[in-house]
N, C-alpha and C. Protein backbone atom coordinates (compact mmCIF):
# COMPACT_ATOMS: atom_id res chain seq x y z
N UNK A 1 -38.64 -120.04 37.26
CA UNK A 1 -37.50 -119.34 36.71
C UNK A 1 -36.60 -118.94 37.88
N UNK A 2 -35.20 -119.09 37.61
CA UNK A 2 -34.00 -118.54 38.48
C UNK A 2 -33.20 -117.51 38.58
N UNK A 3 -32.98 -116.56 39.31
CA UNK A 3 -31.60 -115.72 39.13
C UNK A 3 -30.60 -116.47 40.10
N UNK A 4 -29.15 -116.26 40.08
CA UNK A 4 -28.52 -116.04 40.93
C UNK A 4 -27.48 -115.39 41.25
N UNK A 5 -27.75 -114.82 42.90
CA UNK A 5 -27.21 -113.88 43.72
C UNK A 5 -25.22 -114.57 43.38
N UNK A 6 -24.81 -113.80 42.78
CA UNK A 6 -22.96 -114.49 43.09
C UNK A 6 -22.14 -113.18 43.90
N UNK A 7 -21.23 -114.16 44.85
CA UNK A 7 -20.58 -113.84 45.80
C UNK A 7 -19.64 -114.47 45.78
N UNK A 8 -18.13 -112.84 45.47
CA UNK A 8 -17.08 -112.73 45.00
C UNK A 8 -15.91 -113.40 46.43
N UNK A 9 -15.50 -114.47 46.40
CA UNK A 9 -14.88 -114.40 47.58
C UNK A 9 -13.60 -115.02 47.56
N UNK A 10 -12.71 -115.13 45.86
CA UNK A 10 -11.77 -115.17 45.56
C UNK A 10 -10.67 -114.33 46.00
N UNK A 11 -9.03 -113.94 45.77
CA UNK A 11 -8.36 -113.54 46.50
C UNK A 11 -8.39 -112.11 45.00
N UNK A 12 -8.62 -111.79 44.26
CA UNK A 12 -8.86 -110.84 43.14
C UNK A 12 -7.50 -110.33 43.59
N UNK A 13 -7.81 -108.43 43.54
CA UNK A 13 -6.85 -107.69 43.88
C UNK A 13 -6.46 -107.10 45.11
N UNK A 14 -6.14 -105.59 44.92
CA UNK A 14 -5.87 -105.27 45.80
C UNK A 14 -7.39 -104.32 46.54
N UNK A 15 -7.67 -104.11 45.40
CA UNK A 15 -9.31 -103.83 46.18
C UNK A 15 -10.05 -104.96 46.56
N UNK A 16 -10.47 -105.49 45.87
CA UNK A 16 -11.05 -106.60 46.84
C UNK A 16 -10.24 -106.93 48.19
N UNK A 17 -8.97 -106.78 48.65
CA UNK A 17 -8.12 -107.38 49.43
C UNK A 17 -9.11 -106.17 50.57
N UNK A 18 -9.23 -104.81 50.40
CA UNK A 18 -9.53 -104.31 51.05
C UNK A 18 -11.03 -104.28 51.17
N UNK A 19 -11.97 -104.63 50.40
CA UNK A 19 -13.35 -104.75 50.65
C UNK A 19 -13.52 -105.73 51.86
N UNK A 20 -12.59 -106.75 51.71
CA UNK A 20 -12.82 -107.97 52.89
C UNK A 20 -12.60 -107.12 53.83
N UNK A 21 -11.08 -106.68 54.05
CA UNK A 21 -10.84 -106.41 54.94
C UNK A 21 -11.21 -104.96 56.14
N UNK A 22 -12.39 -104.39 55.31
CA UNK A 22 -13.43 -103.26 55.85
C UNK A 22 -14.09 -103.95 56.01
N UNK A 23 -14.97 -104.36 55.33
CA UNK A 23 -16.32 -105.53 55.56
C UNK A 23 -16.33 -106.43 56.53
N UNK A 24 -15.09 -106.89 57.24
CA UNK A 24 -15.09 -108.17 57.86
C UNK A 24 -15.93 -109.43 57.34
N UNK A 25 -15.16 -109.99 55.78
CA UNK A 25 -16.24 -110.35 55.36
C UNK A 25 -15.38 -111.24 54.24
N UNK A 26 -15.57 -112.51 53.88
CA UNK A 26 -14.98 -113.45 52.53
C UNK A 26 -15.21 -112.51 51.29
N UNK A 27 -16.34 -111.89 51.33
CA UNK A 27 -17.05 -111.51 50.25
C UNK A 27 -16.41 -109.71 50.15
N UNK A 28 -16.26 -109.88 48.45
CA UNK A 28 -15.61 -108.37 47.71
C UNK A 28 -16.19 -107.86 47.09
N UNK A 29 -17.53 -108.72 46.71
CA UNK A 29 -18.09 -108.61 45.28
C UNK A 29 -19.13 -108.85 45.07
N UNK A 30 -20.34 -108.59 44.01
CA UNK A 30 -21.73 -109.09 44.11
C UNK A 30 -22.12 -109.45 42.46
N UNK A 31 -22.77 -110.11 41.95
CA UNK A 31 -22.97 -110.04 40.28
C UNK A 31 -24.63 -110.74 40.45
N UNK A 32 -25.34 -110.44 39.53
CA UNK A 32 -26.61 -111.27 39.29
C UNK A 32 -26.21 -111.87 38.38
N UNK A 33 -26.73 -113.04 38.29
CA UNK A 33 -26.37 -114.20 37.11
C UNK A 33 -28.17 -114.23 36.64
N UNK A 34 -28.24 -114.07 35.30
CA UNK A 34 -29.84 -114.17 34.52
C UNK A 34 -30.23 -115.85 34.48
N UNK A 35 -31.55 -116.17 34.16
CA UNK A 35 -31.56 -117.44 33.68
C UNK A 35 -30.85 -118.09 33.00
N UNK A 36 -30.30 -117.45 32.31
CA UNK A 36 -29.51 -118.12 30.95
C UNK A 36 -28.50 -119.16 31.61
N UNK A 37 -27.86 -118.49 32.45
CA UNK A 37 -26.68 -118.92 33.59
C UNK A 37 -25.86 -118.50 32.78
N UNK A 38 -25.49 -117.53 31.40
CA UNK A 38 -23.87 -117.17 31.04
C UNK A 38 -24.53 -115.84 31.21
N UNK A 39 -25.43 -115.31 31.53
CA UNK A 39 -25.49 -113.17 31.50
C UNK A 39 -25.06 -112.50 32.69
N UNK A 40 -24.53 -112.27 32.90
CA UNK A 40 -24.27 -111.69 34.30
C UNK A 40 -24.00 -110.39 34.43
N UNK A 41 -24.77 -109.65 35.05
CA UNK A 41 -24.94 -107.94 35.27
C UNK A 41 -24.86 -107.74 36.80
N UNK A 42 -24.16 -105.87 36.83
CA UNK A 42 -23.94 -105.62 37.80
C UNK A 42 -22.57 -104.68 37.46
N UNK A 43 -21.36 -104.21 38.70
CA UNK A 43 -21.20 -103.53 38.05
C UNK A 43 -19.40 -103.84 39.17
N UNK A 44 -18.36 -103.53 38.52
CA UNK A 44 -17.41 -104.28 39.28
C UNK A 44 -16.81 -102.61 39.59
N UNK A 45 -15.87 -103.27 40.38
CA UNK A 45 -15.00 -101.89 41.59
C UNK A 45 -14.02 -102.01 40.97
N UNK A 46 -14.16 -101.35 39.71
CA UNK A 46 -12.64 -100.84 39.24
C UNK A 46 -13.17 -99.21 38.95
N UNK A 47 -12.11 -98.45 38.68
CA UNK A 47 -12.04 -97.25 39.03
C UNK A 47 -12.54 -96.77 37.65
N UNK A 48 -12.78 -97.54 36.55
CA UNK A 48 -13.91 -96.79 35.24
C UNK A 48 -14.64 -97.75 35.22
N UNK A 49 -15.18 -98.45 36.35
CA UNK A 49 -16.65 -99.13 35.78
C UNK A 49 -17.55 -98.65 35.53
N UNK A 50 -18.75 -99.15 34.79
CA UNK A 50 -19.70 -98.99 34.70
C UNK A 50 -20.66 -100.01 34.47
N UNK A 51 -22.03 -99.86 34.69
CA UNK A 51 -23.20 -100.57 34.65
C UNK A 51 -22.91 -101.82 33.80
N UNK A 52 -22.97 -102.81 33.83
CA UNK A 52 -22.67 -103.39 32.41
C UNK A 52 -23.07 -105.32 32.56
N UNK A 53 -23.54 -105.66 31.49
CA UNK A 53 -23.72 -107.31 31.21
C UNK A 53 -22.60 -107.65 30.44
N UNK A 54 -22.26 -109.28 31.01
CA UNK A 54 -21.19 -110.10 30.57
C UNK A 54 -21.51 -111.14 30.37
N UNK A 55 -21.12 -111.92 29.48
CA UNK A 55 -20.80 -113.51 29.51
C UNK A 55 -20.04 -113.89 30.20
N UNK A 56 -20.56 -114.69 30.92
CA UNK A 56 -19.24 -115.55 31.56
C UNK A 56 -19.91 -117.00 31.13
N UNK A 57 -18.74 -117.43 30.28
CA UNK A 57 -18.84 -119.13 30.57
C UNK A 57 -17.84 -119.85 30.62
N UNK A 58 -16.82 -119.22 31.23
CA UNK A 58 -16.00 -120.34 32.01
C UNK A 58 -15.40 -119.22 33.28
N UNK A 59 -15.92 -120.13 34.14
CA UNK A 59 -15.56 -119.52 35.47
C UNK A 59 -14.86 -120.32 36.37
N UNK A 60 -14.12 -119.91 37.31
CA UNK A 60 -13.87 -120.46 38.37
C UNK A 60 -14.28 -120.86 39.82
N UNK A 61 -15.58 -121.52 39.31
CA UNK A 61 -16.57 -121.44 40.68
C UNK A 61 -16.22 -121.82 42.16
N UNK A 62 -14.94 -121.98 42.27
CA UNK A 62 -14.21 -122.25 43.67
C UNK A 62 -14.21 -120.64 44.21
N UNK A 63 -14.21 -119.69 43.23
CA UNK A 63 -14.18 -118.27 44.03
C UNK A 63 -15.55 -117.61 43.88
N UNK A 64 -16.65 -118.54 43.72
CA UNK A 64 -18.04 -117.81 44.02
C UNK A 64 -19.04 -118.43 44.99
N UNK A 65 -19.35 -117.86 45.97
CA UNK A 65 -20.95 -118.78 46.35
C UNK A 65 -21.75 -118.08 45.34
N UNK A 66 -22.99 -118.82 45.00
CA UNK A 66 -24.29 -118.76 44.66
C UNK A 66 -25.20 -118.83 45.52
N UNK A 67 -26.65 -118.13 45.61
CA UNK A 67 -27.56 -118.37 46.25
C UNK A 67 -28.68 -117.90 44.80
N UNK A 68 -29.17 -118.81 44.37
CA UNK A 68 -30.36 -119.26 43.65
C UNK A 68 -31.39 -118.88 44.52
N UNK A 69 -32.64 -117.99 43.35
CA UNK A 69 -33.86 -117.06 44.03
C UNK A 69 -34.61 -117.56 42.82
N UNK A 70 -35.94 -117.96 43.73
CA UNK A 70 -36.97 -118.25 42.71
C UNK A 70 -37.21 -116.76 42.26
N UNK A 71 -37.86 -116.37 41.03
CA UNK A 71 -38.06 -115.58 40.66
C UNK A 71 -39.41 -115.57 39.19
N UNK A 72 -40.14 -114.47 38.71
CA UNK A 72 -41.41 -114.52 37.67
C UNK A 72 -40.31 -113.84 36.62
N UNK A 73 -41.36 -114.29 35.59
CA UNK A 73 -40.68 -113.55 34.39
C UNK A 73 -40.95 -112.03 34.37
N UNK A 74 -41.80 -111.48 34.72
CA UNK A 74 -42.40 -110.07 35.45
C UNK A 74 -41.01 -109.58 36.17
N UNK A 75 -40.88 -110.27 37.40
CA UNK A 75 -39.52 -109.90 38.05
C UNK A 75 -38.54 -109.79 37.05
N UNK A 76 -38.06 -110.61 36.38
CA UNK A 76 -36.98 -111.01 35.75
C UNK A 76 -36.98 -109.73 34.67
N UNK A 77 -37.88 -109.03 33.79
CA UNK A 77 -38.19 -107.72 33.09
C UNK A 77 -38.05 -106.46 33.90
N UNK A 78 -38.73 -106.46 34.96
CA UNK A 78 -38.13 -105.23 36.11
C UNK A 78 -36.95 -104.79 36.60
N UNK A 79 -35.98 -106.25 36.59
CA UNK A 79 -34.88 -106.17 36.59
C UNK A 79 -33.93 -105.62 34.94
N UNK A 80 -34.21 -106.34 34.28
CA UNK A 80 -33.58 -105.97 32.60
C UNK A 80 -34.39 -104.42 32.79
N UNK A 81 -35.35 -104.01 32.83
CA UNK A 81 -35.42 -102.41 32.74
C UNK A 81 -35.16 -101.56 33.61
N UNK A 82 -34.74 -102.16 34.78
CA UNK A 82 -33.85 -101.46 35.80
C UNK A 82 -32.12 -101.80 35.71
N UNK A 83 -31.98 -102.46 34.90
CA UNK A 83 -30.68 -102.47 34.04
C UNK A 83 -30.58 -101.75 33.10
N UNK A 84 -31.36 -101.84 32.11
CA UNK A 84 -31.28 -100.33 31.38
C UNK A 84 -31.27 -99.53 31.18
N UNK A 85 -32.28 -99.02 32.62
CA UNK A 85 -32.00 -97.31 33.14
C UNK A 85 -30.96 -97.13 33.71
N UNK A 86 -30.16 -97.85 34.58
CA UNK A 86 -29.05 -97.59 34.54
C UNK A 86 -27.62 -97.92 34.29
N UNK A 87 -27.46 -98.82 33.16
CA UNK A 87 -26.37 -99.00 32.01
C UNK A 87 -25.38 -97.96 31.85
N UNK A 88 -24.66 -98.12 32.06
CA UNK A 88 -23.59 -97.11 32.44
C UNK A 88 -23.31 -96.09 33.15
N UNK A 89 -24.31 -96.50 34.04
CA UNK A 89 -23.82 -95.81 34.86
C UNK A 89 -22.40 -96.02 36.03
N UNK A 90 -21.88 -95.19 36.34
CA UNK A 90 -20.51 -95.31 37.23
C UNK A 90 -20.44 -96.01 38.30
N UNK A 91 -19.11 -95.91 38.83
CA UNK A 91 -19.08 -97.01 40.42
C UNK A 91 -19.16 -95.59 41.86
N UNK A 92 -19.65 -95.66 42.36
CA UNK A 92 -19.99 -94.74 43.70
C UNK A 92 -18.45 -95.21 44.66
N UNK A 93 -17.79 -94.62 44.52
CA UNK A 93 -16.54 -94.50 45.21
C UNK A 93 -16.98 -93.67 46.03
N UNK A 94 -17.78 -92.57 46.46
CA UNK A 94 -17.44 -91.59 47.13
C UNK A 94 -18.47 -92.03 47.69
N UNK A 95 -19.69 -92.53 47.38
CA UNK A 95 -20.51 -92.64 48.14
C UNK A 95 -20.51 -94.01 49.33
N UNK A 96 -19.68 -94.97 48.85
CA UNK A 96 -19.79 -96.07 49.61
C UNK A 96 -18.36 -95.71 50.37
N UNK A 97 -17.71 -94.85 50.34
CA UNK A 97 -17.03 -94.69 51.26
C UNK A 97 -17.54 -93.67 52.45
N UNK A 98 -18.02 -92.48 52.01
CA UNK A 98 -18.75 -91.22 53.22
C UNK A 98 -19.92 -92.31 53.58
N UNK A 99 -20.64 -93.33 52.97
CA UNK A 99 -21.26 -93.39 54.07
C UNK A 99 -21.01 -94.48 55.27
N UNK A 100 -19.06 -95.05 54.78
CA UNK A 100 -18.88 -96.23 55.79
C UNK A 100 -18.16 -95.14 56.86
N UNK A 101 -17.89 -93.75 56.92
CA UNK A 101 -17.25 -93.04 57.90
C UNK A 101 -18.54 -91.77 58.04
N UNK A 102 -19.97 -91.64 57.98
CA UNK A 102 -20.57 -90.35 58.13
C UNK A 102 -21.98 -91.27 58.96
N UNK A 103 -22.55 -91.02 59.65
CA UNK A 103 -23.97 -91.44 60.30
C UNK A 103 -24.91 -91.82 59.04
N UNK A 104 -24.73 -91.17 57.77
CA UNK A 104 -25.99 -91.45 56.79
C UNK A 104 -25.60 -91.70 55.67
N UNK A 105 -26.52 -91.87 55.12
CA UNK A 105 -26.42 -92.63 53.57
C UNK A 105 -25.97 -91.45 52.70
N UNK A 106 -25.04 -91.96 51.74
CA UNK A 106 -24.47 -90.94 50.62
C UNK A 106 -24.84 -91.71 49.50
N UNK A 107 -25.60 -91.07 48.79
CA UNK A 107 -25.81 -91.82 47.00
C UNK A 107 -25.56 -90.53 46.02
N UNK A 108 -25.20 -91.20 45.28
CA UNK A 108 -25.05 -90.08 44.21
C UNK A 108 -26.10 -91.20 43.06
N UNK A 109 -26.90 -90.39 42.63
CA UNK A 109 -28.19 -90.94 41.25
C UNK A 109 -27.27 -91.87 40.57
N UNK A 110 -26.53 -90.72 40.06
CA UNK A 110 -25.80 -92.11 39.08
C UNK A 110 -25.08 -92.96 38.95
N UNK A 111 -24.54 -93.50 40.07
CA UNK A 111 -23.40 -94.41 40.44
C UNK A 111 -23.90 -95.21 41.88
N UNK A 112 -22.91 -96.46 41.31
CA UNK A 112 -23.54 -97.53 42.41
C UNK A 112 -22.49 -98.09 42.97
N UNK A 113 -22.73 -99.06 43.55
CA UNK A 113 -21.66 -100.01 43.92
C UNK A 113 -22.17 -101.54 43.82
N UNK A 114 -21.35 -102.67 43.48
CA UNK A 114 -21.78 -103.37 43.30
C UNK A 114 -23.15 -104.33 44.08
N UNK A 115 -22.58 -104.30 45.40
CA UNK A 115 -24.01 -104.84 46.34
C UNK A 115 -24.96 -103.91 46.00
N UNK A 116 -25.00 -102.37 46.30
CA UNK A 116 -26.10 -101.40 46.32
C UNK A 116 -27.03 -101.72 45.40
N UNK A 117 -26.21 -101.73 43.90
CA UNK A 117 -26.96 -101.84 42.40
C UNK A 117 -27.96 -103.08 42.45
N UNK A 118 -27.32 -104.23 43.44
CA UNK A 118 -28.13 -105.66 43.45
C UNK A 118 -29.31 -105.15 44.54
N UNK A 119 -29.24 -104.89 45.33
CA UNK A 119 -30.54 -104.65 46.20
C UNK A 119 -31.38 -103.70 45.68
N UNK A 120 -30.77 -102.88 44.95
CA UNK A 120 -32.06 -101.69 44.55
C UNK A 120 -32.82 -102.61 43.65
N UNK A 121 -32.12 -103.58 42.49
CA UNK A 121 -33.02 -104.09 42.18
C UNK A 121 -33.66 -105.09 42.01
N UNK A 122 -33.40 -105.89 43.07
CA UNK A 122 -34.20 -106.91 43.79
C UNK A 122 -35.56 -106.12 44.38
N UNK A 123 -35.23 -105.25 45.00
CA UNK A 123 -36.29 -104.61 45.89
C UNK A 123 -36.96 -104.16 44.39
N UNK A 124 -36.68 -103.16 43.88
CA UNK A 124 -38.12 -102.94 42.55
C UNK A 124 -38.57 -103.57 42.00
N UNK A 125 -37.99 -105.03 41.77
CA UNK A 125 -38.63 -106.12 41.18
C UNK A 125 -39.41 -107.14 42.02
N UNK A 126 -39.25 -106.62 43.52
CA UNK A 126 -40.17 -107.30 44.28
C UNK A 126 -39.69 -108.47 44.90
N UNK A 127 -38.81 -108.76 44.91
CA UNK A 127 -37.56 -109.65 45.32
C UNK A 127 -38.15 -109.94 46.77
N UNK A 128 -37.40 -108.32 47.00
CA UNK A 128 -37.41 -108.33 47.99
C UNK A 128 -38.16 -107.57 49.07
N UNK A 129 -39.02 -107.90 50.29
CA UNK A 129 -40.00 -107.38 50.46
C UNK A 129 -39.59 -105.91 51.52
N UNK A 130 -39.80 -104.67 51.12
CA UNK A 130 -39.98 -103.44 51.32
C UNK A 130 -40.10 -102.96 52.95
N UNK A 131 -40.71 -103.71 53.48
CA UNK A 131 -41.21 -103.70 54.16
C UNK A 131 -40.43 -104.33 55.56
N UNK A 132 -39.93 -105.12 54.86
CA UNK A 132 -39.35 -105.84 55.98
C UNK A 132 -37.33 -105.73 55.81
N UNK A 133 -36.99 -105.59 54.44
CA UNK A 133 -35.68 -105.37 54.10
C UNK A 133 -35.74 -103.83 54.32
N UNK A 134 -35.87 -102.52 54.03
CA UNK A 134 -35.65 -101.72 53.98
C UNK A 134 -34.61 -101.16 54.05
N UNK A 135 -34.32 -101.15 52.32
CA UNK A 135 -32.96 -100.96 51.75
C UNK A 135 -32.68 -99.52 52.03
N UNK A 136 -33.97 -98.70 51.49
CA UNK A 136 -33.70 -97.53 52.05
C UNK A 136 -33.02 -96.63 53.25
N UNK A 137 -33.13 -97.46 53.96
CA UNK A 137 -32.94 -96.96 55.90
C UNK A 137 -31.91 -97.61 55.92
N UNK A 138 -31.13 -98.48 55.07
CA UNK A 138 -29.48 -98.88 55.52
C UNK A 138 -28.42 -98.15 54.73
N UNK A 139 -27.24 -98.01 55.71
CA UNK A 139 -26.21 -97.02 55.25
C UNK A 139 -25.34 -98.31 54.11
N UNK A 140 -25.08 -99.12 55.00
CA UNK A 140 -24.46 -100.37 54.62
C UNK A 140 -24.83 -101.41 54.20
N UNK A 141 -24.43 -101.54 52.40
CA UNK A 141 -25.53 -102.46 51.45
C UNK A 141 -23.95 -103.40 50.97
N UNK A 142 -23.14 -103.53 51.84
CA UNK A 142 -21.84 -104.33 51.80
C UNK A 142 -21.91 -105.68 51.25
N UNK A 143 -21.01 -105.86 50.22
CA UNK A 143 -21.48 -107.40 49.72
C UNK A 143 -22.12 -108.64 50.83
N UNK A 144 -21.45 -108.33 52.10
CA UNK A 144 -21.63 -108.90 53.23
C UNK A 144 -23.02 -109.29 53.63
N UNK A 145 -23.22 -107.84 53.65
CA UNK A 145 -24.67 -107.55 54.10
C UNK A 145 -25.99 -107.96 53.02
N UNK A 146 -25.80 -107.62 51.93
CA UNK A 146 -26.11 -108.21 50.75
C UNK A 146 -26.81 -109.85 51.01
N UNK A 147 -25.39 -110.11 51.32
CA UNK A 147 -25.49 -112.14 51.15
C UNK A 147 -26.60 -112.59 52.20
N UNK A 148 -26.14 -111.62 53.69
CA UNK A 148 -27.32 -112.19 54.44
C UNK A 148 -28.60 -111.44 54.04
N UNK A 149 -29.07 -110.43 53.02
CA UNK A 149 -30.10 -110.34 53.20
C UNK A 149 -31.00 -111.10 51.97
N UNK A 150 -30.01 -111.70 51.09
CA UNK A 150 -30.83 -112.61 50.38
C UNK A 150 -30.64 -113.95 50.27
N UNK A 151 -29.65 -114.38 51.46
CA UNK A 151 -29.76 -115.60 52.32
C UNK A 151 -31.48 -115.54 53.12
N UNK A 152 -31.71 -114.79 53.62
CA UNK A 152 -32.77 -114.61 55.02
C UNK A 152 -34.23 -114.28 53.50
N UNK A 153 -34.19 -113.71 52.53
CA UNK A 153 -35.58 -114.17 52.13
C UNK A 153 -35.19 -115.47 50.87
N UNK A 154 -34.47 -116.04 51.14
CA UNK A 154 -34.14 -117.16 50.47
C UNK A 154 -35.01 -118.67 51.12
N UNK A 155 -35.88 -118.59 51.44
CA UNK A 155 -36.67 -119.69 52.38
C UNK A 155 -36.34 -121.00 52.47
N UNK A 156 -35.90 -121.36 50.79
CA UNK A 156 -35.92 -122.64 50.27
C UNK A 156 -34.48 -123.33 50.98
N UNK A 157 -33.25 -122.16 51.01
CA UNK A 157 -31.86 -122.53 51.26
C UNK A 157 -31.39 -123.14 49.98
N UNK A 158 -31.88 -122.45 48.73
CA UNK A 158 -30.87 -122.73 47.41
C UNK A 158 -29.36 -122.55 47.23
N UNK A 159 -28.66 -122.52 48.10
CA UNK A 159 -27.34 -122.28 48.30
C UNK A 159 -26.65 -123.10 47.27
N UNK A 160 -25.79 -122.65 46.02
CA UNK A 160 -24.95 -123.75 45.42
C UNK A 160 -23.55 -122.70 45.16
């Protein structure tokens, strides 16, 4: 079974214009794509987002990389119930900004940002290993940063 990691690196708006351009980075954006290949959850940087699954089936895949992750159906449930606990929840504006200008991490429980929301739950579903990613101890979970860290336990190089 597959998920895949998508990475926003179209010219969008004017936020994205500025995610690149903090990030030093193609990438604005993060989405999990389910097996299905049309579910896609996660949570976008507009100023009333929230937690939320979409269809997408027609896309413009010139503005996404993919990186395809083997994954269990176990994983794949850890994730859907770590989507459901937090389903609407908000976008962390305040937090992904204090912590790109303060020494430490700012979270607020209920709000995420799009990369953040993808690593927390990769890591509870075992994705990703704890031990060696330690999502916890990084300030900066930047779509950027994101890509290389599930480029680097990506072994196979499923890149599409």
């Amino acid at each position: 079974m597959r998920i895949k990691v998508a990475f926003y690196k179209g010219k969008g708006d004017y936020l994205n214009g500025i995610v690149r351009w903090w990030t030093k980075s193609i990438y604005s954006h993060a989405e999990l794509v389910l097996p299905d290949g049309i579910t896609w959850i996660g949570i976008s940087p507009f100023l009333k987002s929230k937690v939320a699954s979409r269809k997408k089936l027609i896309i413009n895949y010139v503005d996404w990389d993919f990186i395809t992750l083997d994954v269990t159906q176990e994983q794949v449930d850890i994730i859907m119930e770590f989507f459901e606990d937090t389903e609407g929840h908000g976008y962390d504006w305040v937090g992904m900004l204090l912590s790109q200008f303060l020494p430490c991490k700012i979270k607020h429980k209920r709000r995420w940002y799009c990369s953040e929301w993808i690593a927390y739950a990769l890591r509870i579903a075992c994705v990703f290993e704890w031990r060696i990613i330690k999502i916890y101890d990084r300030k900066d979970l930047s779509p950027a940063v994101l890509h290389e860290l599930v480029k680097d336990i990506n072994h196979e190089g499923k890149e599409i």
